[in-house]
C-alpha atoms as a PDB file:
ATOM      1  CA  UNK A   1       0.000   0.000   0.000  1.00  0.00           C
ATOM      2  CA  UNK A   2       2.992   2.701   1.136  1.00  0.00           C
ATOM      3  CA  UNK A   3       4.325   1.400  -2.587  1.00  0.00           C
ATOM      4  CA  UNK A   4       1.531   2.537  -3.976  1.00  0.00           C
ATOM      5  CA  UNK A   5       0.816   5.495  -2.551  1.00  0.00           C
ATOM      6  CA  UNK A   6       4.314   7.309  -3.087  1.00  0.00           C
ATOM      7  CA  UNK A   7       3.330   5.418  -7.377  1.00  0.00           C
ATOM      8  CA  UNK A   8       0.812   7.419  -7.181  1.00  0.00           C
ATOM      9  CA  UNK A   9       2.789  10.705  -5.935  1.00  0.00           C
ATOM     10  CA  UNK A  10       5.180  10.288  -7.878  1.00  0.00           C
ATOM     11  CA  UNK A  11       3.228   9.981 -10.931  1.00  0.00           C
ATOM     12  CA  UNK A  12       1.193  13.356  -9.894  1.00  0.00           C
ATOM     13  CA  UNK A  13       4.585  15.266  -9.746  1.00  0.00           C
ATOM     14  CA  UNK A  14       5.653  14.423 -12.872  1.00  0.00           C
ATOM     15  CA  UNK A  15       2.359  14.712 -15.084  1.00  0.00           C
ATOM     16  CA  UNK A  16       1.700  18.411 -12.651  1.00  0.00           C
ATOM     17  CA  UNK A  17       5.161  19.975 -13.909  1.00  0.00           C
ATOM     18  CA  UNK A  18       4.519  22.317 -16.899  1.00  0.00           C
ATOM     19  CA  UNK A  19       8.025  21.003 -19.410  1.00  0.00           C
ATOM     20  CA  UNK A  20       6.247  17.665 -19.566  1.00  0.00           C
ATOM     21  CA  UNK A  21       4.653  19.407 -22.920  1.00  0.00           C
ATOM     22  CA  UNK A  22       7.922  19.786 -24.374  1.00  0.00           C
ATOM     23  CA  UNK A  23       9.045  16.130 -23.505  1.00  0.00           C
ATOM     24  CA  UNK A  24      10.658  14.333 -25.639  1.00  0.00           C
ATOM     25  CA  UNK A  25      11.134  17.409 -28.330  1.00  0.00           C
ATOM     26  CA  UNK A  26      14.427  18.487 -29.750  1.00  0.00           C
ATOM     27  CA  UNK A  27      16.159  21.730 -28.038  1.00  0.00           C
ATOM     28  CA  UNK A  28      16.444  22.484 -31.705  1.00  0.00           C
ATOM     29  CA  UNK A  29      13.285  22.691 -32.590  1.00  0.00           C
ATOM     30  CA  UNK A  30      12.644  24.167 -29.629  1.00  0.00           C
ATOM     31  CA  UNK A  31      15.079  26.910 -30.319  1.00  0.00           C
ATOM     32  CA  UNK A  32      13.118  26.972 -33.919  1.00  0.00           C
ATOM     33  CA  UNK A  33      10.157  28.702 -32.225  1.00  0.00           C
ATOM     34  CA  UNK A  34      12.671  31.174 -30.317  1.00  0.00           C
ATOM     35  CA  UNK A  35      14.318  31.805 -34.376  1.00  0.00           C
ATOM     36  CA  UNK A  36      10.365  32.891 -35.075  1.00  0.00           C
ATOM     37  CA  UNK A  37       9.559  35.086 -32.208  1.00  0.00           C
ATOM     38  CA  UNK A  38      13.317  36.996 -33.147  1.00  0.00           C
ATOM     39  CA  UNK A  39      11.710  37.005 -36.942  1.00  0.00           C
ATOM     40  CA  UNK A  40      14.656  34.615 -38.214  1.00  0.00           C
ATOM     41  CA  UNK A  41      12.072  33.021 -40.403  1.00  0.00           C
ATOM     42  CA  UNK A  42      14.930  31.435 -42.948  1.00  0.00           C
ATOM     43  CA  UNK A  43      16.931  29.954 -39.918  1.00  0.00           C
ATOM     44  CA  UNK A  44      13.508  28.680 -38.816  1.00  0.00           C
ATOM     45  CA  UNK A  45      12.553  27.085 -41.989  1.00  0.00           C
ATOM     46  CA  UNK A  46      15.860  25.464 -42.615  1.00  0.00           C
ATOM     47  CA  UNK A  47      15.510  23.644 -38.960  1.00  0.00           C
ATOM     48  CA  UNK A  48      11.507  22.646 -39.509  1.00  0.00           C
ATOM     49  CA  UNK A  49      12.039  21.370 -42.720  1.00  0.00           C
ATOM     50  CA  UNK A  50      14.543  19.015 -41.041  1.00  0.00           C
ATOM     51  CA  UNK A  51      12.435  17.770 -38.453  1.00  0.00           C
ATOM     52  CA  UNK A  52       9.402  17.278 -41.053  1.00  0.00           C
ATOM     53  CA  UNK A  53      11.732  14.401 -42.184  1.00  0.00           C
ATOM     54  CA  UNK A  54      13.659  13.037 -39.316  1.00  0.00           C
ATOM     55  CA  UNK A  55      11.687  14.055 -36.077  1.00  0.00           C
ATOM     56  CA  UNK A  56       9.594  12.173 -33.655  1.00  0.00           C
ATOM     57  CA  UNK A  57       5.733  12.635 -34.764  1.00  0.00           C
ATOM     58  CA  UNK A  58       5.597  14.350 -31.965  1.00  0.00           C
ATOM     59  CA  UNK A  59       8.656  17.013 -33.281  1.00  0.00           C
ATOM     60  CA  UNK A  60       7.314  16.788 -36.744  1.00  0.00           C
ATOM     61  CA  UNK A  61       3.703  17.506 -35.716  1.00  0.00           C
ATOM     62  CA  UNK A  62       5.239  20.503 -33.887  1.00  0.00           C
ATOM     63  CA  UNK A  63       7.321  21.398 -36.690  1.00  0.00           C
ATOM     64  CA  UNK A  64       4.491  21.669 -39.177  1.00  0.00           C
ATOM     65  CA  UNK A  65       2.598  23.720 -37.053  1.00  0.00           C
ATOM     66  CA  UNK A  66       5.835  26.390 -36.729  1.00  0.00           C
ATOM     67  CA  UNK A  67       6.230  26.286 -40.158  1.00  0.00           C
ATOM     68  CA  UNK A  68       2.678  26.983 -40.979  1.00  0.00           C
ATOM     69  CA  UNK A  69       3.350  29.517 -38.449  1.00  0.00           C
ATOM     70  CA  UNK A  70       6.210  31.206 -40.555  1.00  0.00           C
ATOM     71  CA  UNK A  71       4.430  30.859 -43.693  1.00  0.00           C
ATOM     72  CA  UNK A  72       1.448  32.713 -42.361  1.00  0.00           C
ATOM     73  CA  UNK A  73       3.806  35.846 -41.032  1.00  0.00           C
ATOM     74  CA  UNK A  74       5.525  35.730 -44.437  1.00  0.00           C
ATOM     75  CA  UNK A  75       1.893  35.829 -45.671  1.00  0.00           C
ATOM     76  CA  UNK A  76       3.048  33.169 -48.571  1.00  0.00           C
ATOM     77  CA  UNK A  77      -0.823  31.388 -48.519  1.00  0.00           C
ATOM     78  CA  UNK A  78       0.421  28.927 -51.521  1.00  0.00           C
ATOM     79  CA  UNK A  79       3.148  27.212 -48.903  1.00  0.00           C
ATOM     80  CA  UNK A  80       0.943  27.625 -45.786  1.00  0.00           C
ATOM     81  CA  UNK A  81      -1.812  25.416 -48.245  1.00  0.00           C
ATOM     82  CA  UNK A  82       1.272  23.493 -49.423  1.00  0.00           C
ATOM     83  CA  UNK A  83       2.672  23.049 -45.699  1.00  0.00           C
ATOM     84  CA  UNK A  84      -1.429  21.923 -44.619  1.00  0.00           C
ATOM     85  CA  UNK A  85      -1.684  19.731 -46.759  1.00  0.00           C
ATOM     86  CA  UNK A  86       1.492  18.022 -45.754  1.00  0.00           C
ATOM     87  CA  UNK A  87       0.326  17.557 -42.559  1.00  0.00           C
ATOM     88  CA  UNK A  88      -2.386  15.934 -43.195  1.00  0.00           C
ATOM     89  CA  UNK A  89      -1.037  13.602 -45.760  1.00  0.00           C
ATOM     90  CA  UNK A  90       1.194  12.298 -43.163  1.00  0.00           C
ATOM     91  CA  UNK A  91       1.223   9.426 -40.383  1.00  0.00           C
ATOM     92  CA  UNK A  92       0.376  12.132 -37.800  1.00  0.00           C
ATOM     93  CA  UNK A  93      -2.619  14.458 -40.017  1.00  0.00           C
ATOM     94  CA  UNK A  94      -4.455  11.403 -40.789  1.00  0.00           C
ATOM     95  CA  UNK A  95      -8.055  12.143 -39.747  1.00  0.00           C
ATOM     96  CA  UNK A  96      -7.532  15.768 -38.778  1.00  0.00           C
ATOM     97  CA  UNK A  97      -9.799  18.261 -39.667  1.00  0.00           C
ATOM     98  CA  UNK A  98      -8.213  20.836 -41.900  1.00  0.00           C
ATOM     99  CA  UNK A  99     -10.002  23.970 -40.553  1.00  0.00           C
ATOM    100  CA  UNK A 100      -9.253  22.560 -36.862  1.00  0.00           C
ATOM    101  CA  UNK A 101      -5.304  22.720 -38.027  1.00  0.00           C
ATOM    102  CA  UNK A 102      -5.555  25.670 -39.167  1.00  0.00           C
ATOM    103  CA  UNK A 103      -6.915  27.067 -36.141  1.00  0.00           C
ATOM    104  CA  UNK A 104      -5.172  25.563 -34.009  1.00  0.00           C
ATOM    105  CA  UNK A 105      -1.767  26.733 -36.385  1.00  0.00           C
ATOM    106  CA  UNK A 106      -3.373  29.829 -35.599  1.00  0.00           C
ATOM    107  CA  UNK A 107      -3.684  29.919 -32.192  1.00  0.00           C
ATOM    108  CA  UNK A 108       0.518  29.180 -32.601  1.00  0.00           C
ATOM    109  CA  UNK A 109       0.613  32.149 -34.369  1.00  0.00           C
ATOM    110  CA  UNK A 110      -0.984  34.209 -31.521  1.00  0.00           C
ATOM    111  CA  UNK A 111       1.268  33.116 -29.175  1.00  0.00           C
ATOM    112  CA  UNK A 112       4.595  33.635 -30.994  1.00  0.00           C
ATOM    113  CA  UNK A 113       2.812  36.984 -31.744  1.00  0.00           C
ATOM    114  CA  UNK A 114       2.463  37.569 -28.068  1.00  0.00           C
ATOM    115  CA  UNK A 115       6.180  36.282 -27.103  1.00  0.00           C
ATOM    116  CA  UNK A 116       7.453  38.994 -30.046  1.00  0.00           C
ATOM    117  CA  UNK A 117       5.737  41.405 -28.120  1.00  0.00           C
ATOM    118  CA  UNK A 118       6.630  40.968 -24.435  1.00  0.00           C
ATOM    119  CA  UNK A 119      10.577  40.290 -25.978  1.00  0.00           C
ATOM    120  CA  UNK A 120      11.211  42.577 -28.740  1.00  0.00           C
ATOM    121  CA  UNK A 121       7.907  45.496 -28.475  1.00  0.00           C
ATOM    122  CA  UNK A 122       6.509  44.664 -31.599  1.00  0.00           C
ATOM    123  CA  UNK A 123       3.955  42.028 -32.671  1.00  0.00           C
ATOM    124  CA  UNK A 124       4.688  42.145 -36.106  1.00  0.00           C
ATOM    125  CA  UNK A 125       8.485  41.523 -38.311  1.00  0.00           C
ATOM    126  CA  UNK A 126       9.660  44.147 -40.448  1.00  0.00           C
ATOM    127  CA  UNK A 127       8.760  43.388 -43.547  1.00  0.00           C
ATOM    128  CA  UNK A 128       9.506  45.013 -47.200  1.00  0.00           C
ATOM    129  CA  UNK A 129       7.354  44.356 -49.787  1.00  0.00           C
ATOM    130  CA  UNK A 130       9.036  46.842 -52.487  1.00  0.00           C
ATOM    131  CA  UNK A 131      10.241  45.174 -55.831  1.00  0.00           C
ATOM    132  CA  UNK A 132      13.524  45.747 -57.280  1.00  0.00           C
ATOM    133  CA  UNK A 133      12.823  46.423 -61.003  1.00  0.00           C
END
């Protein structure tokens, strides 16, 4: 019974501590999210793209997400489609709802949105949209 008991302590430690989220995911995908909030969006990309490929499902779930994420604040819809679509082609998107994704991508989006903001003042990147001719 005194097993037991400090079992069951133990396991409501562990499951009550708030990096249990982040469990099991790469520090450099982790440091991917960091790359978005400092609007390093290429640096970013180069690092999702890897985990897409080579991650846990539970790093390339997270990964697809962040890069929708990026694709969104680049406002490129074609690869944010492209990147949706991915997902849910793959082992973990089967049976997803695409408009659940995408809100929940966007949701994401918010929060890096909110990090930029309490870190660098700003919600949005700096972006220039004039052509060279």
């Amino acid at each position: 019974m005194k097993k037991l008991l400090l079992g069951l302590m133990a396991v409501s430690l562990v499951s009550g501590c708030s990096y249990v989220s982040n469990y099991g995911v790469h520090g450099k995908l982790l440091g991917a999210e960091q790359q978005i909030v400092q609007c390093e969006y290429e640096a970013a990309l180069d690092t999702l793209q890897q985990f897409t490929v080579v991650g846990s499902n539970k790093e390339k779930s997270q990964a697809f997400k962040y890069m929708g994420v990026v694709y969104q604040e680049k406002m490129d819809l074609e690869a944010f489609n492209h990147t949706v679509d991915r997902f849910l082609f793959s082992e973990m998107g089967r049976g997803e709802i695409r408009a659940q994704i995408i809100e929940e991508w966007n949701e994401a989006r918010r929060t890096i949105r909110e990090k930029r903001l309490y870190e660098l003042g700003r919600a949005e990147c700096a972006t220039n949209f004039a052509t060279t001719s």
